[in-house]
N, C-alpha and C. Protein backbone atom coordinates (compact mmCIF):
# COMPACT_ATOMS: atom_id res chain seq x y z
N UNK A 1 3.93 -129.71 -94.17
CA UNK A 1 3.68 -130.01 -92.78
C UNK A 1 4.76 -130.94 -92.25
N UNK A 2 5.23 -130.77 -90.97
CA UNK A 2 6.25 -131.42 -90.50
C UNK A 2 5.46 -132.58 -89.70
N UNK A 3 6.31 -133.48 -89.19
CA UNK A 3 6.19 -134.68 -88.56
C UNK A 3 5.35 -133.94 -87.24
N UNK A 4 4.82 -135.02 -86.62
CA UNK A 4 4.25 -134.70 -85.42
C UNK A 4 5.29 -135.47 -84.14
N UNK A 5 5.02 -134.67 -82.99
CA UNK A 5 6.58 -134.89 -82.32
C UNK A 5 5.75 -136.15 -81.15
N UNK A 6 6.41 -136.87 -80.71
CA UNK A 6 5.59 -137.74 -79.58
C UNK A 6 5.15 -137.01 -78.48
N UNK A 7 4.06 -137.63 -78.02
CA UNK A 7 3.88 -137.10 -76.80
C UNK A 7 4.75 -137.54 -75.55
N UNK A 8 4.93 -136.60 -74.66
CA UNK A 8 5.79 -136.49 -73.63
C UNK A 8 5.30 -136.01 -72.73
N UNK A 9 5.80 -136.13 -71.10
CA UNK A 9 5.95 -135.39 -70.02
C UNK A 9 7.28 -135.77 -69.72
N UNK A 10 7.84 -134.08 -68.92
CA UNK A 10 9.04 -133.59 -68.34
C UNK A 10 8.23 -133.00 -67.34
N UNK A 11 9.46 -133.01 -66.25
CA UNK A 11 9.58 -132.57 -64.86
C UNK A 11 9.97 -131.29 -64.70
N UNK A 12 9.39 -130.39 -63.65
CA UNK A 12 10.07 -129.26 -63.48
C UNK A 12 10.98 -129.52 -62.48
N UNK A 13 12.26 -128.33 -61.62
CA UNK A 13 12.53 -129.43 -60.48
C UNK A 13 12.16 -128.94 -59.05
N UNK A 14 11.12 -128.53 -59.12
CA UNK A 14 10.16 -129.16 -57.84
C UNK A 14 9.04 -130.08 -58.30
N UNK A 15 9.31 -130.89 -59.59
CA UNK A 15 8.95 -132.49 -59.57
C UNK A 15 7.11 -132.21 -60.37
N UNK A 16 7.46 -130.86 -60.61
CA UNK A 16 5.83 -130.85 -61.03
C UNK A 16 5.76 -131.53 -62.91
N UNK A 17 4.90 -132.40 -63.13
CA UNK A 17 4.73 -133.10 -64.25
C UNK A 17 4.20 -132.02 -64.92
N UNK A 18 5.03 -131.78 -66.56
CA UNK A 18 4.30 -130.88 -67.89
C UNK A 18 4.72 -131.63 -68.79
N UNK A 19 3.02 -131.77 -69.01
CA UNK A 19 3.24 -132.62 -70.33
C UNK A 19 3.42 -131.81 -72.21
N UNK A 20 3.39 -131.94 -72.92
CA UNK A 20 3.80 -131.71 -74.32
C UNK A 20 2.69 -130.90 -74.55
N UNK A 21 1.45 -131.08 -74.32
CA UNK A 21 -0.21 -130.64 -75.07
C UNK A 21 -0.47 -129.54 -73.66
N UNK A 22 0.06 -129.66 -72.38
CA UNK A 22 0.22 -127.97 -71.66
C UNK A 22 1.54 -127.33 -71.95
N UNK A 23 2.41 -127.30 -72.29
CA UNK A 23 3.31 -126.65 -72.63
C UNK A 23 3.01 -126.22 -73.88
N UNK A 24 2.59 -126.73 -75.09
CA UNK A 24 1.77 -126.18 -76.30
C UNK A 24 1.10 -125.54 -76.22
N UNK A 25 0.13 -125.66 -74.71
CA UNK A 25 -1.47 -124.37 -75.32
C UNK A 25 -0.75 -123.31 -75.11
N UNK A 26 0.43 -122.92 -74.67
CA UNK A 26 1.37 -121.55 -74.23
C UNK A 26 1.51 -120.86 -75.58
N UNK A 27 1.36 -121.48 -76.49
CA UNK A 27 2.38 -121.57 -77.81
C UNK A 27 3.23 -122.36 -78.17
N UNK A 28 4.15 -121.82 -79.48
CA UNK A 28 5.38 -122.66 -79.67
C UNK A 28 5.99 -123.05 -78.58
N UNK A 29 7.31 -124.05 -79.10
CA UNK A 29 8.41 -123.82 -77.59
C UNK A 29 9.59 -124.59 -78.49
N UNK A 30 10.18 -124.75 -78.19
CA UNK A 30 11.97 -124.82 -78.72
C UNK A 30 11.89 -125.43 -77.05
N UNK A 31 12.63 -127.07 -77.90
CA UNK A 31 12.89 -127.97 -76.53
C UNK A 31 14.48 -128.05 -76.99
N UNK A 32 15.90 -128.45 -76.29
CA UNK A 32 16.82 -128.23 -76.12
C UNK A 32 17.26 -129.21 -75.41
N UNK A 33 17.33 -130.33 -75.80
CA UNK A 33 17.58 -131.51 -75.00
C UNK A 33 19.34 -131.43 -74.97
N UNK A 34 19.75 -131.75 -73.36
CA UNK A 34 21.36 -131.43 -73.47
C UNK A 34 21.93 -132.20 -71.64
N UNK A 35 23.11 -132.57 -71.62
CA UNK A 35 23.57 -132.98 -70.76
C UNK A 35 25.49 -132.08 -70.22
N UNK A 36 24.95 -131.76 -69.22
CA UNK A 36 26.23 -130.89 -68.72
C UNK A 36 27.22 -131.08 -69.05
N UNK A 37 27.73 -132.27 -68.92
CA UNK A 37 29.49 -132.43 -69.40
C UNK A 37 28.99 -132.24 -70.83
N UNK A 38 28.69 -132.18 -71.52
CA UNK A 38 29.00 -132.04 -73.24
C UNK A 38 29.09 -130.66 -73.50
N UNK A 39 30.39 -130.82 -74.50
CA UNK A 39 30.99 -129.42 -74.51
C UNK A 39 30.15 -128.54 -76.10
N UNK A 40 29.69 -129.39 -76.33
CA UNK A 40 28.84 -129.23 -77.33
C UNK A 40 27.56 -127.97 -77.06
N UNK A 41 26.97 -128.97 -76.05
CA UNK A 41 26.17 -128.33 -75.36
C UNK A 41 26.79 -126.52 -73.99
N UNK A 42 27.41 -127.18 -73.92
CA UNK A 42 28.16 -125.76 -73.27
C UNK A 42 28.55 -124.64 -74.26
N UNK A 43 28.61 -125.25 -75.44
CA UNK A 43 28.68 -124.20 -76.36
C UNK A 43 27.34 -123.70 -76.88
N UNK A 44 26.11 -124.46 -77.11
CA UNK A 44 25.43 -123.58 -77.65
C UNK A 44 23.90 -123.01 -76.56
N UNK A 45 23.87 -123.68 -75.46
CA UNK A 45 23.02 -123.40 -74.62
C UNK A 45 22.80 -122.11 -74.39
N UNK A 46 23.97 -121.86 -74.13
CA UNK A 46 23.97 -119.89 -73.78
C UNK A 46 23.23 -119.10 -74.94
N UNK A 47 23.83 -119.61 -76.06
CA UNK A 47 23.09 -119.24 -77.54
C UNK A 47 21.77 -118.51 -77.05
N UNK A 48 21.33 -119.68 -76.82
CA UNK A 48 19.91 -120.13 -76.83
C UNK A 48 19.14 -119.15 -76.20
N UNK A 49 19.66 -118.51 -75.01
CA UNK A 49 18.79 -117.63 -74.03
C UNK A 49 18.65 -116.33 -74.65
N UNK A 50 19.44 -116.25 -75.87
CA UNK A 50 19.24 -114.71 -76.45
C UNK A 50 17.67 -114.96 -77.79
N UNK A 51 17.40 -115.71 -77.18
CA UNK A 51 15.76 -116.71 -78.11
C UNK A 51 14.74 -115.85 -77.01
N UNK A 52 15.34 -115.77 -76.14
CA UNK A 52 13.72 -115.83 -75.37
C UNK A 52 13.32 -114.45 -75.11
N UNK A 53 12.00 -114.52 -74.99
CA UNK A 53 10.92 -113.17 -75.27
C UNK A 53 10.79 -113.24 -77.10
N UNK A 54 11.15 -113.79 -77.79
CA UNK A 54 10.26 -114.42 -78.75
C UNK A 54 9.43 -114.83 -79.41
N UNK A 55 8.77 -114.92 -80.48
CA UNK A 55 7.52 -115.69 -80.62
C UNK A 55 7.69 -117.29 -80.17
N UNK A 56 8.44 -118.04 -79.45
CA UNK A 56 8.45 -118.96 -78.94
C UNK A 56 8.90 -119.47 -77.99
N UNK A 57 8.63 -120.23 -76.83
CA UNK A 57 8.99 -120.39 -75.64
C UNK A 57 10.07 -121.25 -75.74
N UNK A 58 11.42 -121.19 -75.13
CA UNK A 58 12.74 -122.03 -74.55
C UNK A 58 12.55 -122.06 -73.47
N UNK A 59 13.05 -123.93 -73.73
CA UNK A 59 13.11 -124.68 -72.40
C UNK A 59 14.72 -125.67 -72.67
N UNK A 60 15.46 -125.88 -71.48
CA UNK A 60 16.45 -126.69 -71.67
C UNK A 60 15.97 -127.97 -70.80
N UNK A 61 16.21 -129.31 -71.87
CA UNK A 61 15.59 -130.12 -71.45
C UNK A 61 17.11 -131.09 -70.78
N UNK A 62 17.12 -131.26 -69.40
CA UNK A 62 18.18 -131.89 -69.14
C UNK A 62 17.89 -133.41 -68.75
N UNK A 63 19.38 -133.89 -68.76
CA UNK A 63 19.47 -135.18 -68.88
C UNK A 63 19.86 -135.54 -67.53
N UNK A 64 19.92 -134.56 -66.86
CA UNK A 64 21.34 -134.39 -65.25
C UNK A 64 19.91 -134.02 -64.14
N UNK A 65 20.36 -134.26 -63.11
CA UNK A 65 19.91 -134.17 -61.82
C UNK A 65 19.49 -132.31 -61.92
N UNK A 66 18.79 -131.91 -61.08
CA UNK A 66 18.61 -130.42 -60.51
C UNK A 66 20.07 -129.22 -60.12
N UNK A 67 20.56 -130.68 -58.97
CA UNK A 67 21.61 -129.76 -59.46
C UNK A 67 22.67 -129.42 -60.15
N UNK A 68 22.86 -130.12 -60.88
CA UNK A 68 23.79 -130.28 -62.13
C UNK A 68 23.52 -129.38 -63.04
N UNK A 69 21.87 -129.25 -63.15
CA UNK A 69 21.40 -128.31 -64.05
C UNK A 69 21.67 -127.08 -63.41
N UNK A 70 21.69 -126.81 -62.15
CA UNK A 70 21.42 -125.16 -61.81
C UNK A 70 22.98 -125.15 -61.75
N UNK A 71 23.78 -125.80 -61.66
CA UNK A 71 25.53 -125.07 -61.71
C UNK A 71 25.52 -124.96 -62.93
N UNK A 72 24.95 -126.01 -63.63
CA UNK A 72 25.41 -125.53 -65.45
C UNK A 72 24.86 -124.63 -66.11
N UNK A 73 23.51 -124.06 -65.42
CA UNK A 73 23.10 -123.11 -65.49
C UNK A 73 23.94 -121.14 -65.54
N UNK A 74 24.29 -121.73 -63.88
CA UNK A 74 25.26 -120.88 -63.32
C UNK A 74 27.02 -120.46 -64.25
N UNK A 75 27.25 -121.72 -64.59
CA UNK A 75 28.38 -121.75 -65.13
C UNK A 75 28.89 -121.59 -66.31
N UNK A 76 28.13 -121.59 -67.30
CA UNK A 76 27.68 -121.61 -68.41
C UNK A 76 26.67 -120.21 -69.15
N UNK A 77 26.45 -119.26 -68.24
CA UNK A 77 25.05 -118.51 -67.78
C UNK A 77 24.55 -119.00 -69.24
N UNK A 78 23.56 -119.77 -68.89
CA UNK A 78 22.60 -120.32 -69.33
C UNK A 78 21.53 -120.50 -68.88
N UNK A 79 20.55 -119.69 -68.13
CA UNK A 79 19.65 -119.62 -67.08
C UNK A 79 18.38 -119.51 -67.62
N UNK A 80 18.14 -120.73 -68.50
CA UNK A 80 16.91 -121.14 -69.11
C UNK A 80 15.60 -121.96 -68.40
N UNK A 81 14.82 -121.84 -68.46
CA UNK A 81 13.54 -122.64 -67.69
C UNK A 81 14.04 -124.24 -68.04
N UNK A 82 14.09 -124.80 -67.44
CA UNK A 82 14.43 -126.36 -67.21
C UNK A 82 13.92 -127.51 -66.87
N UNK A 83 13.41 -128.18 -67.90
CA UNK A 83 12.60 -129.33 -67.74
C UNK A 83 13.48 -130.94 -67.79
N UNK A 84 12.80 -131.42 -66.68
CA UNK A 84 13.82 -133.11 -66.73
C UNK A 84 13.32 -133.69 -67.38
N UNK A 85 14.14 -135.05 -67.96
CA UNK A 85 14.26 -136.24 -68.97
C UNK A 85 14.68 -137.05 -67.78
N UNK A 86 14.33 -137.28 -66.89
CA UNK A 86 14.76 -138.03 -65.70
C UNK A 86 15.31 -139.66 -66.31
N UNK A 87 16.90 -139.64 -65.63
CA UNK A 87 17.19 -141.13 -65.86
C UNK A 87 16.76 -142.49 -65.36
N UNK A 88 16.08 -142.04 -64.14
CA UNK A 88 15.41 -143.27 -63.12
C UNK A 88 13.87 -143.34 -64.48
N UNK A 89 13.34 -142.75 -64.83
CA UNK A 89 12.59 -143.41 -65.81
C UNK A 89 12.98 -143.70 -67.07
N UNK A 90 14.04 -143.93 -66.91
CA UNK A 90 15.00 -144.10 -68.73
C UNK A 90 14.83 -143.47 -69.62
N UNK A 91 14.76 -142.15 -69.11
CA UNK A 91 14.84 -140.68 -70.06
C UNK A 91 13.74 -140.92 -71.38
N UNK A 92 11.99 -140.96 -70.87
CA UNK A 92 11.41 -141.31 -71.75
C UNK A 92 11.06 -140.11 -72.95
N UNK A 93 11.55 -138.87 -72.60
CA UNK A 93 10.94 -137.68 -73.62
C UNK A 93 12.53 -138.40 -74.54
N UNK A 94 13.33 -138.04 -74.47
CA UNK A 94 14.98 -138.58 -75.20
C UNK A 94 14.60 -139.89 -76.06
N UNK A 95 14.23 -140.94 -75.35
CA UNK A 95 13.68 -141.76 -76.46
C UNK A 95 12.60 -141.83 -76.95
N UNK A 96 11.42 -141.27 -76.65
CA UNK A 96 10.36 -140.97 -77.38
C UNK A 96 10.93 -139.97 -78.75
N UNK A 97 11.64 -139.44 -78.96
CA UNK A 97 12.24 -138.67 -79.54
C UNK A 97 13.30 -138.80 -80.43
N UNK A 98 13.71 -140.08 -80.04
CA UNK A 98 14.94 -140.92 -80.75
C UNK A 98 16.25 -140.06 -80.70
N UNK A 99 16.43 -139.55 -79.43
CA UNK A 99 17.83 -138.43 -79.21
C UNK A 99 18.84 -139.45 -78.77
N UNK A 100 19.94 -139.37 -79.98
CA UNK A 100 21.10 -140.17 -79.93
C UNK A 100 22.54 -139.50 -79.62
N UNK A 101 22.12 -137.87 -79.64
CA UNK A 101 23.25 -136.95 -79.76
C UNK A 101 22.58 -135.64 -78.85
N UNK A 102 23.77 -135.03 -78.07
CA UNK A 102 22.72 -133.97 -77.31
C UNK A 102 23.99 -132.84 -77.85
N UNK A 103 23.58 -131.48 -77.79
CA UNK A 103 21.87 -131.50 -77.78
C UNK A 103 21.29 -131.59 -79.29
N UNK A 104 20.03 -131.83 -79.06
CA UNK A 104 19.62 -132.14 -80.08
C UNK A 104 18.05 -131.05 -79.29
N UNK A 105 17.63 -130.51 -80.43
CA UNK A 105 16.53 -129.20 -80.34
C UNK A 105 15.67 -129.56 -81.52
N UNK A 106 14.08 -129.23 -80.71
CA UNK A 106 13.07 -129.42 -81.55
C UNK A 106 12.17 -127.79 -81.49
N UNK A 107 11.51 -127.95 -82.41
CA UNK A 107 10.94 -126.62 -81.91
C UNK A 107 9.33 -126.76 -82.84
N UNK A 108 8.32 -126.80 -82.01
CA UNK A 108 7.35 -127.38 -81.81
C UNK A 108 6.38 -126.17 -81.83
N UNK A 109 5.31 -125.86 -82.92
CA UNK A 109 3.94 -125.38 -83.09
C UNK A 109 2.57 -126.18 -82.35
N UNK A 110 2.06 -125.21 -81.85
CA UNK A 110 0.74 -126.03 -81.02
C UNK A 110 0.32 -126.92 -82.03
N UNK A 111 -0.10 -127.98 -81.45
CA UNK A 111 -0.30 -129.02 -82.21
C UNK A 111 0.53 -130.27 -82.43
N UNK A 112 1.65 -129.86 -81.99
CA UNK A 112 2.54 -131.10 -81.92
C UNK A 112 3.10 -131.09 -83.41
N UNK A 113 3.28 -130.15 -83.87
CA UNK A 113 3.89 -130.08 -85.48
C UNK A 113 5.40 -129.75 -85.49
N UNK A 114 6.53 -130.48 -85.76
CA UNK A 114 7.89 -130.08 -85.42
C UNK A 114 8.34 -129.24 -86.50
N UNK A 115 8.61 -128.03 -86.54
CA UNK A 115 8.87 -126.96 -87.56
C UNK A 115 10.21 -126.92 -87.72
N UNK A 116 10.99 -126.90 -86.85
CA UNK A 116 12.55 -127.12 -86.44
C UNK A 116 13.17 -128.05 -86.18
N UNK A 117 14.46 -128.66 -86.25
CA UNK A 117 15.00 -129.45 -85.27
C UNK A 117 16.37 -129.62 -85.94
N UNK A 118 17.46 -129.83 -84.89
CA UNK A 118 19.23 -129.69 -85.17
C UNK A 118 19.59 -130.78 -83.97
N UNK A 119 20.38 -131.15 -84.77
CA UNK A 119 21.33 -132.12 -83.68
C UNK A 119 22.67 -131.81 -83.62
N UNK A 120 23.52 -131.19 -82.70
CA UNK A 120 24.78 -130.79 -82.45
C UNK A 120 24.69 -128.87 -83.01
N UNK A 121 25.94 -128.51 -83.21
CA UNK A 121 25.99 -127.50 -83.28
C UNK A 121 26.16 -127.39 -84.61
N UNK A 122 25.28 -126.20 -85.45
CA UNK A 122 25.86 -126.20 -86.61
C UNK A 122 25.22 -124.38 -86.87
N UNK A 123 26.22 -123.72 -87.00
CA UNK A 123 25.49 -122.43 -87.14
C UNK A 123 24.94 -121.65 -88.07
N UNK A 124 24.54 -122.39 -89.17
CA UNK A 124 23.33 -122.22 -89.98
C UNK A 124 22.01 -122.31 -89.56
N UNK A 125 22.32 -123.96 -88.89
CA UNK A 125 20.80 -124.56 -87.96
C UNK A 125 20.40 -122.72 -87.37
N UNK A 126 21.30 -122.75 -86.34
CA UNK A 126 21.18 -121.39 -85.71
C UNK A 126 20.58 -120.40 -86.01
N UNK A 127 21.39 -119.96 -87.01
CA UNK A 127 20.59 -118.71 -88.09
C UNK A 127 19.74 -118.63 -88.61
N UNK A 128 19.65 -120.29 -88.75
CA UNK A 128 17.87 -120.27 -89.20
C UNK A 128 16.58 -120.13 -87.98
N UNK A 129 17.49 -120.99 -86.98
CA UNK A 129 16.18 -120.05 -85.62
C UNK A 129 15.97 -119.47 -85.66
N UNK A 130 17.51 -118.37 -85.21
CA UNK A 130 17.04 -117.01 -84.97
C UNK A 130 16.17 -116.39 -85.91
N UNK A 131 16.09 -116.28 -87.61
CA UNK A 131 15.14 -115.86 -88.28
C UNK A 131 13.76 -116.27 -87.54
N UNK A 132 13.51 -117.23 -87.61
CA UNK A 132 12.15 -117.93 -86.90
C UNK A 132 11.88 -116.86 -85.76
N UNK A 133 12.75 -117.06 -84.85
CA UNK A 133 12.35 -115.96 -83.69
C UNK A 133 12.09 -114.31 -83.44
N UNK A 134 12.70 -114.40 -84.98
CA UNK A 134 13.25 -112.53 -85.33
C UNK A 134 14.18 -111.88 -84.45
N UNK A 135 15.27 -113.20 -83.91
CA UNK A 135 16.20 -112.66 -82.90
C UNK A 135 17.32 -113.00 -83.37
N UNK A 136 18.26 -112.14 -83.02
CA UNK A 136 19.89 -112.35 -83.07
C UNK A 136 20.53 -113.22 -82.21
N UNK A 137 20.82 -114.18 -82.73
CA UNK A 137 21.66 -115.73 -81.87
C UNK A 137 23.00 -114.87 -81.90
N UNK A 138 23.81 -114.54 -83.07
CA UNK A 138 25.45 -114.37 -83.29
C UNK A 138 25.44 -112.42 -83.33
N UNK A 139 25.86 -112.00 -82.39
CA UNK A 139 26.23 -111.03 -82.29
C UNK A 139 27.84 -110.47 -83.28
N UNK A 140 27.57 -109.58 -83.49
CA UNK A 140 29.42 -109.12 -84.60
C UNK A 140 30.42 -109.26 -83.49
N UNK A 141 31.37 -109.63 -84.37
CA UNK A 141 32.68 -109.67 -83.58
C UNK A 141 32.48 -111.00 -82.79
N UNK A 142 31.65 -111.78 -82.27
CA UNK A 142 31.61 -113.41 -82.05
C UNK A 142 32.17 -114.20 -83.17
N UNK A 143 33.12 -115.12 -82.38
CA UNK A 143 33.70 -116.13 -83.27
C UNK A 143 32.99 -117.45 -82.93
N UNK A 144 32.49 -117.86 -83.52
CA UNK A 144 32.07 -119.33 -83.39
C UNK A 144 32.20 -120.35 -84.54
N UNK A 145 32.34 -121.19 -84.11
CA UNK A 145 32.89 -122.27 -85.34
C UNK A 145 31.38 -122.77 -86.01
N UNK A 146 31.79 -123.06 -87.57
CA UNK A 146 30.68 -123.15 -88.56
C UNK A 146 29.69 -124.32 -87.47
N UNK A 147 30.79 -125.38 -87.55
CA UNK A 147 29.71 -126.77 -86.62
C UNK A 147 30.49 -127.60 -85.44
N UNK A 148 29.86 -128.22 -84.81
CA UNK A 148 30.78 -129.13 -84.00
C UNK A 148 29.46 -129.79 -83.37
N UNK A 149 29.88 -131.32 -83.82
CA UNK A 149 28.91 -131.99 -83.76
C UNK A 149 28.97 -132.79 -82.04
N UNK A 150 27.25 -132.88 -81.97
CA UNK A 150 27.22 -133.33 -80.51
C UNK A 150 27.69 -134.79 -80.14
């Protein structure tokens, strides 16, 4: 059994509060904590959206304003459901969480049981999702580097 993850609420951005225990009764979910300028994160976000329709729900948890998120969204196509870590409350899901490096990804069984979790890029971490999800993260003929840390 894995650690149990803190409880949290994140923002959607029309400001609606979801907390950790409604986002769970959905099912799993793979949280994705990440901030736009990091190139880290520009590298594996996109990853990420080939996760969803899954046995588990992705969410990118940002560190940036709305719209920061929807260009990096745009720019990046990374057009993942998006929950805030708002900085005017001193990004309490990030330190409830002890996130020192973004992104840093948890991936969470009802119940608050953390089954997963990677900090920076490392594409094993990866491969081991995708098994979890029964989805293909690395397509053939993609080059991506083994790791690159956040």
């Amino acid at each position: 059994m894995g650690p149990t993850a803190p409880d949290f609420t994140l923002y959607a951005a029309d400001g609606a509060e979801r907390s950790r225990d409604e986002i769970l009764s959905a099912g799993p979910a793979l949280f994705a904590v990440y901030k736009a300028s990091c190139p880290t994160c520009q590298l594996t976000l996109p990853l990420l959206t080939r996760l969803e329709g899954g046995p588990f729900q992705v969410f990118a948890v940002s560190q940036d304003s709305p719209q920061i998120a929807a260009r990096f969204a745009e720019e990046f196509d990374a057009p993942l459901p998006v929950l805030f870590d708002r900085a005017e409350d001193n990004y309490p899901a990030s330190n409830a969480w002890g996130v020192t490096h973004v992104p840093t990804m948890f991936l969470l069984e009802p119940g608050a049981r953390v089954v997963w979790s990677s900090v920076g890029f490392f594409k094993r971490d990866l491969e081991e999702l995708a098994r979890l999800a029964q989805k293909e993260i690395f397509r053939p003929g993609e080059v991506f580097p083994d790791a690159k840390p956040g």
